[in-house]
Each structure stands twice: as structure tokens, then as C-alpha cells.
PDB file of N, CA and C in Angstrom:
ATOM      1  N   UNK A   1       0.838  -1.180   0.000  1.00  0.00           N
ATOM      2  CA  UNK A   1       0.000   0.000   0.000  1.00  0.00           C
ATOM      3  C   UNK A   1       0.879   1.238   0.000  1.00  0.00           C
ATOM      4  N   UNK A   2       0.610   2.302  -0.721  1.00  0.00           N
ATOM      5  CA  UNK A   2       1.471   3.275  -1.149  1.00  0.00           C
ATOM      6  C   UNK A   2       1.127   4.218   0.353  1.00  0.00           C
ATOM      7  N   UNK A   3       1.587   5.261   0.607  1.00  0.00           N
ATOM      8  CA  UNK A   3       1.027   5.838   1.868  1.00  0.00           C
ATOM      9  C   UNK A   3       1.840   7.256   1.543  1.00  0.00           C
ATOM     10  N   UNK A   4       2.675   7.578   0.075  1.00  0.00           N
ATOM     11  CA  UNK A   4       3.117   8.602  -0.653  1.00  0.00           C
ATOM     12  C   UNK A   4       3.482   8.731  -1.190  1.00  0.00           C
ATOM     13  N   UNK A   5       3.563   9.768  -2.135  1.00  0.00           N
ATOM     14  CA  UNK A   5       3.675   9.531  -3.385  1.00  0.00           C
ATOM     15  C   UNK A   5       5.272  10.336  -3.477  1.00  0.00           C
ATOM     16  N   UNK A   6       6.209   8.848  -3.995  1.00  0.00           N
ATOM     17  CA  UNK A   6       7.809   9.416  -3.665  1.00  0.00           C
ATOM     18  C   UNK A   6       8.167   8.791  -5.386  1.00  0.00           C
ATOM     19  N   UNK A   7       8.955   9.917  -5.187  1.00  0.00           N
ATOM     20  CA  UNK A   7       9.808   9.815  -6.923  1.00  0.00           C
ATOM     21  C   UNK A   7       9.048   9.821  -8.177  1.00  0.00           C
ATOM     22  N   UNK A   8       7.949  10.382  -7.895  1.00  0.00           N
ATOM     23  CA  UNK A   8       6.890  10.630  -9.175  1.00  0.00           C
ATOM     24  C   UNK A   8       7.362  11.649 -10.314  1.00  0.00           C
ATOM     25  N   UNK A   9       7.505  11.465 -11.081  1.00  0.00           N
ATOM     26  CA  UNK A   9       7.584  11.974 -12.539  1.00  0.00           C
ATOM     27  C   UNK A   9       7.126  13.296 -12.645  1.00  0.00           C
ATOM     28  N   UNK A  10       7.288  14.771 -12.598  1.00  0.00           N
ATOM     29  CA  UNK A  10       6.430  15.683 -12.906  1.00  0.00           C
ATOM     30  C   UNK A  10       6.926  16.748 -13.308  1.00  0.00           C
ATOM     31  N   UNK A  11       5.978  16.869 -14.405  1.00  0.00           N
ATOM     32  CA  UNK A  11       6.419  17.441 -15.881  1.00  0.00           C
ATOM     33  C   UNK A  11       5.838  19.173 -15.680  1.00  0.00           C
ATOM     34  N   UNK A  12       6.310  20.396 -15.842  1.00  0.00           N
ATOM     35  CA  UNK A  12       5.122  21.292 -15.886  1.00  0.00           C
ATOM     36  C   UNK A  12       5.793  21.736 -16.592  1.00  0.00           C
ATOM     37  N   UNK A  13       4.862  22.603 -17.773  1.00  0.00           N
ATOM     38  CA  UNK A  13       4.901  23.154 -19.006  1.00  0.00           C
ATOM     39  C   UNK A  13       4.377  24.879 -18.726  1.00  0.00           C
ATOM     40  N   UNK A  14       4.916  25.542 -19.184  1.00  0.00           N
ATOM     41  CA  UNK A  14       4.345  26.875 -19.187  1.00  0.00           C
ATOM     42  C   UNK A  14       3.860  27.463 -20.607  1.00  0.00           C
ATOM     43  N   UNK A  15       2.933  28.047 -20.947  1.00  0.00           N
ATOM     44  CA  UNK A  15       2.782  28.757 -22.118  1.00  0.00           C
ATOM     45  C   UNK A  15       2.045  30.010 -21.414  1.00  0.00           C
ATOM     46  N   UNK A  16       3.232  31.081 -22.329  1.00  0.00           N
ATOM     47  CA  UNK A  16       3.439  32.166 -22.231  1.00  0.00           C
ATOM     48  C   UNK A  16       3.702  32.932 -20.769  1.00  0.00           C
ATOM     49  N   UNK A  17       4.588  31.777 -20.521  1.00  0.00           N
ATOM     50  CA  UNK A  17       4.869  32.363 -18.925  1.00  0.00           C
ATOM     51  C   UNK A  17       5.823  31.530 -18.823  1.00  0.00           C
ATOM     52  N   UNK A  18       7.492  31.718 -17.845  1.00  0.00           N
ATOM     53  CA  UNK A  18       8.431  30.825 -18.031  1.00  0.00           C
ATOM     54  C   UNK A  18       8.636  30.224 -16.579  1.00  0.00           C
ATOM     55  N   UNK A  19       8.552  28.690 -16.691  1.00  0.00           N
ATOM     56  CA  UNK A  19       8.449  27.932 -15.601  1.00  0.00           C
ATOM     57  C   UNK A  19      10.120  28.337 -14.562  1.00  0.00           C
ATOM     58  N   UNK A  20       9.283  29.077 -13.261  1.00  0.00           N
ATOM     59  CA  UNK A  20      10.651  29.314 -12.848  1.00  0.00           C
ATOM     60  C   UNK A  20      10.684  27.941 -11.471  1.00  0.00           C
ATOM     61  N   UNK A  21      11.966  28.324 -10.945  1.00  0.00           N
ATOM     62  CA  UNK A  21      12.301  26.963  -9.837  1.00  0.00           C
ATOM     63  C   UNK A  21      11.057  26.827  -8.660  1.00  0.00           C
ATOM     64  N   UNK A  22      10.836  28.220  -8.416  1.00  0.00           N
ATOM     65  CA  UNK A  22       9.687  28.408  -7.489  1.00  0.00           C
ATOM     66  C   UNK A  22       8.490  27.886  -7.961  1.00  0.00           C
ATOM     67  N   UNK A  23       8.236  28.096  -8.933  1.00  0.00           N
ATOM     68  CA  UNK A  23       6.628  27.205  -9.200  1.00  0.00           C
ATOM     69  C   UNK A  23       7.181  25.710  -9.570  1.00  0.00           C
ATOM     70  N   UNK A  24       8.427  25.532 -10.106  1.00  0.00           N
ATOM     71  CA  UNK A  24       8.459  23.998 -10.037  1.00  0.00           C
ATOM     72  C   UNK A  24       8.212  23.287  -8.448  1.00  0.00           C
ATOM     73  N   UNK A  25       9.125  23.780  -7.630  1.00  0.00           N
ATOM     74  CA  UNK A  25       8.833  23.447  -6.020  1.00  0.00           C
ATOM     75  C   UNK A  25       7.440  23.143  -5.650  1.00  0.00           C
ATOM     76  N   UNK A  26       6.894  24.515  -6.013  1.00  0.00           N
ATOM     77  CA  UNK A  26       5.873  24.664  -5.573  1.00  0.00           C
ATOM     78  C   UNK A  26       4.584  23.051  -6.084  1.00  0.00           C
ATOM     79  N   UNK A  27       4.740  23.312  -7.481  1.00  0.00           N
ATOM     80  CA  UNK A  27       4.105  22.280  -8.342  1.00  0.00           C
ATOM     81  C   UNK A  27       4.694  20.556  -7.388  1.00  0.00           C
ATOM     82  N   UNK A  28       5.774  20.405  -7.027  1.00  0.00           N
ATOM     83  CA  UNK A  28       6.577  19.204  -6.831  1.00  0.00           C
ATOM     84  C   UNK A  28       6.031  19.120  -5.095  1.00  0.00           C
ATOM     85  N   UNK A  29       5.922  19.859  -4.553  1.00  0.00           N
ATOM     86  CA  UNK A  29       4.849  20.288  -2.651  1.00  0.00           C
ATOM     87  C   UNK A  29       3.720  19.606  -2.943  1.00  0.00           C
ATOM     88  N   UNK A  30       2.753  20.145  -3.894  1.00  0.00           N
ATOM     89  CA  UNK A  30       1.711  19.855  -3.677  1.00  0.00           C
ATOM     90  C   UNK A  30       1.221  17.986  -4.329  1.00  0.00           C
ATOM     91  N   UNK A  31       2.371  18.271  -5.076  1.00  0.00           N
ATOM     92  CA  UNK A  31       2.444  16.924  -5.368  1.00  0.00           C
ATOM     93  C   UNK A  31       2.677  15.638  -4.561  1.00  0.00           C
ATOM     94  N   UNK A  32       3.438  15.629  -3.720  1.00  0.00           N
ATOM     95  CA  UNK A  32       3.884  15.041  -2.510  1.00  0.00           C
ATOM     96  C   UNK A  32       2.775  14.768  -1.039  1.00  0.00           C
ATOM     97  N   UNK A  33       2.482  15.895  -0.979  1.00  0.00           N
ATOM     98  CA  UNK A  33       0.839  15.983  -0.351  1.00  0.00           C
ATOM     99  C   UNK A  33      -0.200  15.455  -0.708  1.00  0.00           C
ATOM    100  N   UNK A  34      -0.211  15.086  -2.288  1.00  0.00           N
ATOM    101  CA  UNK A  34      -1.488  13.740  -2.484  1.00  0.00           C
ATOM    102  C   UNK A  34      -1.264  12.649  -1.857  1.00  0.00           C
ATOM    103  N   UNK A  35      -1.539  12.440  -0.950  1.00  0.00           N
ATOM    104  CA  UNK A  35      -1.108  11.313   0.434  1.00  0.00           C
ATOM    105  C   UNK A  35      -2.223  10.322   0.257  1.00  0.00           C
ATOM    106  N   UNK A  36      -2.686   9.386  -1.090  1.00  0.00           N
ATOM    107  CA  UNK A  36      -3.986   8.460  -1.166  1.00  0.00           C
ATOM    108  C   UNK A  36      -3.075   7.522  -1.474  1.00  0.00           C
ATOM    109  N   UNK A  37      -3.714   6.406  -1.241  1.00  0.00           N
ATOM    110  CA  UNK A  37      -3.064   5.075  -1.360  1.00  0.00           C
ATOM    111  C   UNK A  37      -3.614   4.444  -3.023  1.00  0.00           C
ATOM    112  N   UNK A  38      -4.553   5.151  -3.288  1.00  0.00           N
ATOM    113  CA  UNK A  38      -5.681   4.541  -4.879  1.00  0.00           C
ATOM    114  C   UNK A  38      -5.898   5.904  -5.123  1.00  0.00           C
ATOM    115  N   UNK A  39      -5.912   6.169  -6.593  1.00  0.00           N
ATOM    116  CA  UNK A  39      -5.094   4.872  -7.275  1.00  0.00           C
ATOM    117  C   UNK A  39      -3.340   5.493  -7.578  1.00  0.00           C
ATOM    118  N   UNK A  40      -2.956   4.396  -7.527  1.00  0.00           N
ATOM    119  CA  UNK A  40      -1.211   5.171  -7.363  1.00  0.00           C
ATOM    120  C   UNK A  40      -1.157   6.242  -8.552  1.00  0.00           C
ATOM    121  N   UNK A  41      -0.180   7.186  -8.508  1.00  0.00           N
ATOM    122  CA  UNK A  41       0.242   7.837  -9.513  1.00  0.00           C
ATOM    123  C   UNK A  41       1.587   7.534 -10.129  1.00  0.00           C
ATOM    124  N   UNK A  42       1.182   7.541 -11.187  1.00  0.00           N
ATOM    125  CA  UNK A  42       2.458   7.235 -12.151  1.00  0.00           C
ATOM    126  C   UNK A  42       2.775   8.391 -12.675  1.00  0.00           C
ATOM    127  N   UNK A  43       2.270   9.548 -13.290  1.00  0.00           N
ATOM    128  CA  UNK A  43       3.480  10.805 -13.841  1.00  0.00           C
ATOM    129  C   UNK A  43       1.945  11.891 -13.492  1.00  0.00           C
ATOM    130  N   UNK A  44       2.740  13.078 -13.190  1.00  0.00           N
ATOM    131  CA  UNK A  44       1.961  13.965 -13.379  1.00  0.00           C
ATOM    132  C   UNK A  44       2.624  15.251 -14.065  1.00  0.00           C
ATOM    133  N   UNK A  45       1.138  15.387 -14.906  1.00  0.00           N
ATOM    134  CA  UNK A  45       1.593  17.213 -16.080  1.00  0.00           C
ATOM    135  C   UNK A  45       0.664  18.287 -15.655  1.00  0.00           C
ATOM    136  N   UNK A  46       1.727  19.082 -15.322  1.00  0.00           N
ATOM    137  CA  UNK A  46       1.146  20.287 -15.165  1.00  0.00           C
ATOM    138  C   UNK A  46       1.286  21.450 -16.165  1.00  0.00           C
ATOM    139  N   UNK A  47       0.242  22.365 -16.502  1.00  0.00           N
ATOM    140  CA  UNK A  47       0.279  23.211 -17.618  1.00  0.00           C
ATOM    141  C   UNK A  47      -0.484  24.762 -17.215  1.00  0.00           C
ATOM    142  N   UNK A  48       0.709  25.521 -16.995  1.00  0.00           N
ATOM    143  CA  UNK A  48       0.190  26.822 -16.597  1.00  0.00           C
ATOM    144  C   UNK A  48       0.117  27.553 -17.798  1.00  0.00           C
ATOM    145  N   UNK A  49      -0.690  28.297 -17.891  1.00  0.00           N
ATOM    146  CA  UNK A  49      -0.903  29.691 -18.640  1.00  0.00           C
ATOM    147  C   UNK A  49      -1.246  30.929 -18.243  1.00  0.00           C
ATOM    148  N   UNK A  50      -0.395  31.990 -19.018  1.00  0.00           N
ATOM    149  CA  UNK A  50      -0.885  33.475 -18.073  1.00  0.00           C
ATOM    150  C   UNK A  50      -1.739  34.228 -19.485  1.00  0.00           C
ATOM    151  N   UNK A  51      -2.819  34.538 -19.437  1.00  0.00           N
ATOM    152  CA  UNK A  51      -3.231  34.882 -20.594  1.00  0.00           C
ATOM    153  C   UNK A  51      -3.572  36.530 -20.502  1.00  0.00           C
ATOM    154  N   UNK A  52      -3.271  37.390 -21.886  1.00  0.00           N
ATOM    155  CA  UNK A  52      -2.745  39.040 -21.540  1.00  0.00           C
ATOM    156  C   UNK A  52      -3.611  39.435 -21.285  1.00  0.00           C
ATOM    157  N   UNK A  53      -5.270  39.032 -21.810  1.00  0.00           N
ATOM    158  CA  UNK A  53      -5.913  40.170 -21.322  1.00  0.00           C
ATOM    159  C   UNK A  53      -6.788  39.800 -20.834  1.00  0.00           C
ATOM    160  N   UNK A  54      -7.240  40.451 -19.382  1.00  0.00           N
ATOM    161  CA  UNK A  54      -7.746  40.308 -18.217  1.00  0.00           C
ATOM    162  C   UNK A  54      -7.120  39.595 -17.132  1.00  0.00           C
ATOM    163  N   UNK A  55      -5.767  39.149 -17.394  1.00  0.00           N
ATOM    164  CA  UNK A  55      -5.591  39.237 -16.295  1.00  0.00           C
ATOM    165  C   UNK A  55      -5.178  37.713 -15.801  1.00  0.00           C
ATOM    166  N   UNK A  56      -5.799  36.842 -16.448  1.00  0.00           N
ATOM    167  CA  UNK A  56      -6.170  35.174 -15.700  1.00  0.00           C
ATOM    168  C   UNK A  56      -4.828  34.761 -15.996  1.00  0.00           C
ATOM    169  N   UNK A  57      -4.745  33.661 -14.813  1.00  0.00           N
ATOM    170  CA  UNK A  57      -3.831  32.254 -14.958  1.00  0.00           C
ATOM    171  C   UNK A  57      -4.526  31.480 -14.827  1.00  0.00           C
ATOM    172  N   UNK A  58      -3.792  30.315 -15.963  1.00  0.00           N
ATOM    173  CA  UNK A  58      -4.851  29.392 -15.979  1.00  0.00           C
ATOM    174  C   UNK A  58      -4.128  27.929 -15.687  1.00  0.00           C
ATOM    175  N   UNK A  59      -4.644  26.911 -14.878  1.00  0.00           N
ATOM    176  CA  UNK A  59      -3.416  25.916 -14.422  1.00  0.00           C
ATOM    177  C   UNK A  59      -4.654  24.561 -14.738  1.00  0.00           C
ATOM    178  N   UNK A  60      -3.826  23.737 -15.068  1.00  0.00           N
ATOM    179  CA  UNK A  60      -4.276  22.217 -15.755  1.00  0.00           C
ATOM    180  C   UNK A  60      -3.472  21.357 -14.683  1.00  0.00           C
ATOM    181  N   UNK A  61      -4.089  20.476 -14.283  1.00  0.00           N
ATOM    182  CA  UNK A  61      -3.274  19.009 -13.910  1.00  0.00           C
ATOM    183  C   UNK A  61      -3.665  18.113 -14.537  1.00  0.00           C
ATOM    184  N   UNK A  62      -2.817  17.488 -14.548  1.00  0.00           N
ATOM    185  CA  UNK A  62      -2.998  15.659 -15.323  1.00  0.00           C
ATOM    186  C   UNK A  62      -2.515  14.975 -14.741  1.00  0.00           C
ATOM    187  N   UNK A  63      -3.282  13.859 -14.126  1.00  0.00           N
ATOM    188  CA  UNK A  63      -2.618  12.840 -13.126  1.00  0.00           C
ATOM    189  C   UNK A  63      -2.640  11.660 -14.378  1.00  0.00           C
ATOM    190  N   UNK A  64      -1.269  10.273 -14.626  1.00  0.00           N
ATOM    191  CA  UNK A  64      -1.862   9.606 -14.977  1.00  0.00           C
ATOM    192  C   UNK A  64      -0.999   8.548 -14.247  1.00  0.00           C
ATOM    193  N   UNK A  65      -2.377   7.559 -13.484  1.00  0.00           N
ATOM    194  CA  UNK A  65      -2.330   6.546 -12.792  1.00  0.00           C
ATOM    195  C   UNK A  65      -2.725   5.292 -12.876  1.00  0.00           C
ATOM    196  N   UNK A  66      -2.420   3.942 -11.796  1.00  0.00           N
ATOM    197  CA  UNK A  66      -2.316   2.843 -12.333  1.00  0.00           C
ATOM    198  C   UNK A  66      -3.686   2.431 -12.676  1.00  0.00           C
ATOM    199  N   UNK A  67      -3.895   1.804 -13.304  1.00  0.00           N
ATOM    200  CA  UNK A  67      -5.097   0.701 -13.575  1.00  0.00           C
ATOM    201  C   UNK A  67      -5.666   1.297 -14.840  1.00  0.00           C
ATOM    202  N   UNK A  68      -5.276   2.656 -16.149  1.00  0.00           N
ATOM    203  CA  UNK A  68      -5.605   2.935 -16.626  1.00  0.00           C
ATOM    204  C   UNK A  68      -6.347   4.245 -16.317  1.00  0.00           C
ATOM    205  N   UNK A  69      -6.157   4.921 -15.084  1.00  0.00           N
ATOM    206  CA  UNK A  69      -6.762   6.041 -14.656  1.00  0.00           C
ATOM    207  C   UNK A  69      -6.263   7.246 -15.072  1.00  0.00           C
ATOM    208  N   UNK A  70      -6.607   8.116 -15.696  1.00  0.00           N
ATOM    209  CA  UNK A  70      -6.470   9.533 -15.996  1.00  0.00           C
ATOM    210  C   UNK A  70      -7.660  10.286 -15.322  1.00  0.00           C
ATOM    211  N   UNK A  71      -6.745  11.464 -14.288  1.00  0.00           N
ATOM    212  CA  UNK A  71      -7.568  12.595 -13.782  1.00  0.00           C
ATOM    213  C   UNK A  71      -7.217  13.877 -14.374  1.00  0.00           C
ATOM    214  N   UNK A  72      -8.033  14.744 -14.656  1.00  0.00           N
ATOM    215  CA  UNK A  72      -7.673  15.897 -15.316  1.00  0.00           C
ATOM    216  C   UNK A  72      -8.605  16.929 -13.983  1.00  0.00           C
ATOM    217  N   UNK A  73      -8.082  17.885 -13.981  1.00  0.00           N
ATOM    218  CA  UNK A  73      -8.453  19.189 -13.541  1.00  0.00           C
ATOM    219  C   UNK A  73      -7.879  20.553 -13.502  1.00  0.00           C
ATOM    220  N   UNK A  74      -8.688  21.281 -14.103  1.00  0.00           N
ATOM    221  CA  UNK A  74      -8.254  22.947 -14.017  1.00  0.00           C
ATOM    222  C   UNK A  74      -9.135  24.035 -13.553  1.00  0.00           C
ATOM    223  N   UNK A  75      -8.247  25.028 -13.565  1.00  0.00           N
ATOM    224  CA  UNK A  75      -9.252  26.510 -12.439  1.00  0.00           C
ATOM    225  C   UNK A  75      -8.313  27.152 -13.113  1.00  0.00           C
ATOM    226  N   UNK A  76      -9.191  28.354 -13.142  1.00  0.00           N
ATOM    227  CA  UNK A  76      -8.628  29.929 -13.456  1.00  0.00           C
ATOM    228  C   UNK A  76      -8.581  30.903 -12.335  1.00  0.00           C
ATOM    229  N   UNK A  77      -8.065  31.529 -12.049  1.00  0.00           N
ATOM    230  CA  UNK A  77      -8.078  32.668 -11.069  1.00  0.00           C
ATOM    231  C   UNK A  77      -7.039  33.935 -11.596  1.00  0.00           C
ATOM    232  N   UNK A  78      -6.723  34.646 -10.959  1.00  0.00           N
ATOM    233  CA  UNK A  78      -6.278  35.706 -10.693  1.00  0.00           C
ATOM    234  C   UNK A  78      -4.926  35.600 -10.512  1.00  0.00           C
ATOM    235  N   UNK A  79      -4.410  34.845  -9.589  1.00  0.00           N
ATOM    236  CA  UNK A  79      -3.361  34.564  -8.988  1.00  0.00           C
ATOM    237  C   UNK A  79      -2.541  32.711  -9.967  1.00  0.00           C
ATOM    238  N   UNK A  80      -1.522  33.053 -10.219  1.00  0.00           N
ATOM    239  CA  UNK A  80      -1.140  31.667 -10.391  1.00  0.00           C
ATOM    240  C   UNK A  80      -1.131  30.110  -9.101  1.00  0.00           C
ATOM    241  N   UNK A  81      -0.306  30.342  -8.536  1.00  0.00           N
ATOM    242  CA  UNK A  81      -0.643  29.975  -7.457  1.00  0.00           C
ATOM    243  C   UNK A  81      -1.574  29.465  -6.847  1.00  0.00           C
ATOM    244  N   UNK A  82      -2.957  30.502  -6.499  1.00  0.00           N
ATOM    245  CA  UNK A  82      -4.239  30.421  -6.036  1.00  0.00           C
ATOM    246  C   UNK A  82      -4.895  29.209  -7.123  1.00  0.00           C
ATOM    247  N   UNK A  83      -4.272  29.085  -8.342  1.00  0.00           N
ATOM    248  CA  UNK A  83      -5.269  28.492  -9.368  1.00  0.00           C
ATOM    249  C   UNK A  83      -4.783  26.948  -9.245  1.00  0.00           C
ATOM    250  N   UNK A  84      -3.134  26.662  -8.716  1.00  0.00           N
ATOM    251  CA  UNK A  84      -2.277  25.502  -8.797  1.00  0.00           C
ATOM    252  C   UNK A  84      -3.035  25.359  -7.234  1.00  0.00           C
ATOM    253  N   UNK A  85      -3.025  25.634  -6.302  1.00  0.00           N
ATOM    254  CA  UNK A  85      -3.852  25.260  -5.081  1.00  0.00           C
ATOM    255  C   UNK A  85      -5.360  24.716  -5.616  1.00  0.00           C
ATOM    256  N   UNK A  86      -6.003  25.429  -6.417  1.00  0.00           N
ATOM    257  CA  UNK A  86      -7.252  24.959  -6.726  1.00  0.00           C
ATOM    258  C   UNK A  86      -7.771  23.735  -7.236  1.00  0.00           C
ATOM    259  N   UNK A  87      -6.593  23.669  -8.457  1.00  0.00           N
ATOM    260  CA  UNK A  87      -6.799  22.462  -9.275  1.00  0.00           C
ATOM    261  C   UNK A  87      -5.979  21.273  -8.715  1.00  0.00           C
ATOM    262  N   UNK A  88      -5.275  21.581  -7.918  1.00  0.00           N
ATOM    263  CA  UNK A  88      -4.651  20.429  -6.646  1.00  0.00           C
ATOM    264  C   UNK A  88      -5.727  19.630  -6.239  1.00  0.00           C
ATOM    265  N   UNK A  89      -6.439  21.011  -5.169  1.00  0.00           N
ATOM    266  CA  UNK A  89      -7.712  20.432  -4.139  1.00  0.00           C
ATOM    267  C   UNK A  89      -9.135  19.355  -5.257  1.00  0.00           C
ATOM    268  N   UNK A  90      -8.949  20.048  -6.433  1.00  0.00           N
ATOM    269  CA  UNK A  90      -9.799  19.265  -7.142  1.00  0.00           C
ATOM    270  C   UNK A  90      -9.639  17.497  -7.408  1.00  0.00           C
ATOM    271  N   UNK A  91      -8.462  17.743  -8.166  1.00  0.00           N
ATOM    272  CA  UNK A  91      -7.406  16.662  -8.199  1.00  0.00           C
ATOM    273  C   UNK A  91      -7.516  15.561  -6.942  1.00  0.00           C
ATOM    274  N   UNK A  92      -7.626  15.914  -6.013  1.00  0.00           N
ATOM    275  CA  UNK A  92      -7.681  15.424  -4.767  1.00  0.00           C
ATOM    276  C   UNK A  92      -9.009  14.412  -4.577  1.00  0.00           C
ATOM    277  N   UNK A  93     -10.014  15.520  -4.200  1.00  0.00           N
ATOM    278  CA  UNK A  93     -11.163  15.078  -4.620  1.00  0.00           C
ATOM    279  C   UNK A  93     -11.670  14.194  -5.468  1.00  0.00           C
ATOM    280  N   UNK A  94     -11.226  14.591  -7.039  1.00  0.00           N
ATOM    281  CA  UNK A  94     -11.301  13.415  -7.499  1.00  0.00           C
ATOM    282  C   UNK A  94     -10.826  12.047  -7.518  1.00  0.00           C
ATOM    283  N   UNK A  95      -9.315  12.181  -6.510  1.00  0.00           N
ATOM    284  CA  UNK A  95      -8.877  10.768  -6.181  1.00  0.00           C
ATOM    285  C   UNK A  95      -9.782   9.923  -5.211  1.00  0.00           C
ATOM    286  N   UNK A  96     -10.286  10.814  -3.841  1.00  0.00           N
ATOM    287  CA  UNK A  96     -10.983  10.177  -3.117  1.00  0.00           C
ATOM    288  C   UNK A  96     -12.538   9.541  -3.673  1.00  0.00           C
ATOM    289  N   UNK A  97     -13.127  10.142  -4.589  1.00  0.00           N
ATOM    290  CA  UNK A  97     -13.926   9.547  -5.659  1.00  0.00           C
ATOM    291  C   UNK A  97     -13.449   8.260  -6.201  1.00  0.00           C
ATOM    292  N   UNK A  98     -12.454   8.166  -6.744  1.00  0.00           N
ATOM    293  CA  UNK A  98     -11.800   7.109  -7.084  1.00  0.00           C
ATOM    294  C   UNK A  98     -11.937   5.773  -6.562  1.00  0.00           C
ATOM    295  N   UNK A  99     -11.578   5.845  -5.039  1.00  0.00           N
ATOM    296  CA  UNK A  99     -10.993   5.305  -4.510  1.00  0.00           C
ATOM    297  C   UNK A  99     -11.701   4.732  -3.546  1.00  0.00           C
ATOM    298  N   UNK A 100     -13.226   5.221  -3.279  1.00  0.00           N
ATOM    299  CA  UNK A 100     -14.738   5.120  -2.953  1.00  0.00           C
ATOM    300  C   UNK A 100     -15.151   3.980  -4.264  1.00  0.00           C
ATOM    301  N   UNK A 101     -15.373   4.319  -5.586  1.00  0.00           N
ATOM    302  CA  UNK A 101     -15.696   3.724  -6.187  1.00  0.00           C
ATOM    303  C   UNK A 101     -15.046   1.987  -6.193  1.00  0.00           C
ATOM    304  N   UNK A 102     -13.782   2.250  -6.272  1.00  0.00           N
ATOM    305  CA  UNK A 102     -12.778   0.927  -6.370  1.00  0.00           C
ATOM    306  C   UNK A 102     -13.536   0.334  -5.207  1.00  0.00           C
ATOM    307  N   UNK A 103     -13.206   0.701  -4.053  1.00  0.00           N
ATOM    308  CA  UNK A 103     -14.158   0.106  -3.010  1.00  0.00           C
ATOM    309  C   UNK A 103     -14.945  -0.622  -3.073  1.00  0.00           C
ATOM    310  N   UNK A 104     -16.097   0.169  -3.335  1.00  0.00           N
ATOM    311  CA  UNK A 104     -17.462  -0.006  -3.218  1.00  0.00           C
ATOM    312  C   UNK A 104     -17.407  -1.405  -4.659  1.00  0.00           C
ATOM    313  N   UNK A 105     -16.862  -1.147  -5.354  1.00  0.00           N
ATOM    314  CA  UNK A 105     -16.863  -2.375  -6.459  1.00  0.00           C
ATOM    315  C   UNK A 105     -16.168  -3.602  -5.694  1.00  0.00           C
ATOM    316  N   UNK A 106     -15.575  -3.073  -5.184  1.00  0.00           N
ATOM    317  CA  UNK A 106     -14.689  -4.613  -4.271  1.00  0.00           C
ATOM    318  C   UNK A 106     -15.084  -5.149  -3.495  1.00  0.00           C
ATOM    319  N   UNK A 107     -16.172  -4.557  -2.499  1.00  0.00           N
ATOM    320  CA  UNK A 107     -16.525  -5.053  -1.443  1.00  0.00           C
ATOM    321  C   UNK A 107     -18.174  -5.718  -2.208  1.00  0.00           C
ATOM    322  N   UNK A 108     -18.914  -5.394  -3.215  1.00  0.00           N
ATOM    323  CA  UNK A 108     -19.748  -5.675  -4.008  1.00  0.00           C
ATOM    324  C   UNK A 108     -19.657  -6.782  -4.286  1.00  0.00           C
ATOM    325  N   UNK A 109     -17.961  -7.320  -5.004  1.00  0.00           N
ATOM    326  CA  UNK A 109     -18.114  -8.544  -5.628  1.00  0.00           C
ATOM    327  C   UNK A 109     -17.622  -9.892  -4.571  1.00  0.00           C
ATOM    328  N   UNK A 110     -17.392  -8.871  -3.648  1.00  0.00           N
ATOM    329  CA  UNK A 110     -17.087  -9.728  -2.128  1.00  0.00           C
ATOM    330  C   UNK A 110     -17.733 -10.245  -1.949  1.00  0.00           C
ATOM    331  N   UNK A 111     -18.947  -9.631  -1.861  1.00  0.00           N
ATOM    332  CA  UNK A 111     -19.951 -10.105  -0.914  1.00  0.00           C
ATOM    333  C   UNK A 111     -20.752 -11.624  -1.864  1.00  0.00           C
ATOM    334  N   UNK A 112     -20.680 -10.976  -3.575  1.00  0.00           N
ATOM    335  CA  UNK A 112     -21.763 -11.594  -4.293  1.00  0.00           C
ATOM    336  C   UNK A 112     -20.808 -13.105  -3.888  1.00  0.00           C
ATOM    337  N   UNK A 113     -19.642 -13.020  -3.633  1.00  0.00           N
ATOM    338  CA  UNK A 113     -18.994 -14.279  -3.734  1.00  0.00           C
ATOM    339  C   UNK A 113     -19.070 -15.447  -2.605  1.00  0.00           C
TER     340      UNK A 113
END
């Protein structure tokens, strides 16, 4: 059982904004903090954008994990940062979804057995 996620792969891409060490850290923190055991992660991409007018950053994650699982999530905000916190917490969420479902299918065919 995994209990963290160590030596994971993670890729972040910038368009029109240049990936500095600080948002890599930053990106590589929050990464480390997905503390779920299901479903493991195998690489994650991250894809920021600062777009000129009005203002937005816009941040993408891509988890892709074992069993054939791909999670995607993004947020826009104001702040770069604020938007890589956002689409984290989403990200998240959708693992514990995940990981409910796997469950609930396992203990299902448990029982039928």
C-alpha cells in the first residue's frame, strides 16, 4: 500500500509564462501531499498559462495513474498559485472519488462471492 507519493515523474509546461524553480517546487509540494493510497500515480503534467488580457492564470493538472486512470483538472483565477492550489484540491477530490468507487466495487463482488 502506497502511503506517498515518492519519486513521481512531474512534468510542468508553461505557455506564455516561463516555468521558474519556485513554481516547479511549488508544483513538486503539492504533489507530494497527495497522500492516497488509490489509485497510485504514475506521472503527473502540469500546464500553466498566463493569458494578456484580463488578467487570468490558468493551471491544468494531469494525473496519470495505475489501472488505466487519468484525472484531469483545471481553475482559473487571478493569482497563479491560487489556481495551482485549486486544481490540486480538485485533483484530490477526485482521487478520493476514485478510490470510494474501487471500493465499493470490491466489497460488491465480495460479498456476491
Amino acid at each position: 500500500m502506497q502511503t506517498a507519493n515518492v519519486n513521481v515523474p512531474v512534468r510542468v509546461d508553461g505557455r506564455h509564462v516561463t516555468v521558474t524553480e519556485a513554481l516547479r517546487h511549488h508544483v513538486e509540494h503539492k504533489t507530494s501531499q497527495l497522500h492516497l493510497d488509490y489509485p497510485r500515480i504514475i506521472e503527473v503534467h502540469v500546464v500553466v498559462d498566463v493569458q494578456k488580457h484580463g488578467n487570468r492564470h490558468f493551471a491544468e493538472v494531469i494525473l496519470r495513474c495505475a489501472d488505466h486512470i487519468t484525472l484531469e483538472a483545471s481553475s482559473t483565477t487571478d493569482d497563479l498559485y491560487a489556481s495551482l492550489d485549486l486544481a490540486f484540491s480538485k485533483i484530490a477530490q477526485q482521487m478520493r472519488k476514485a478510490k470510494a468507487r474501487h471500493l465499493l466495487a470490491y466489497r460488491a463482488a465480495r460479498k456476491a462471492a
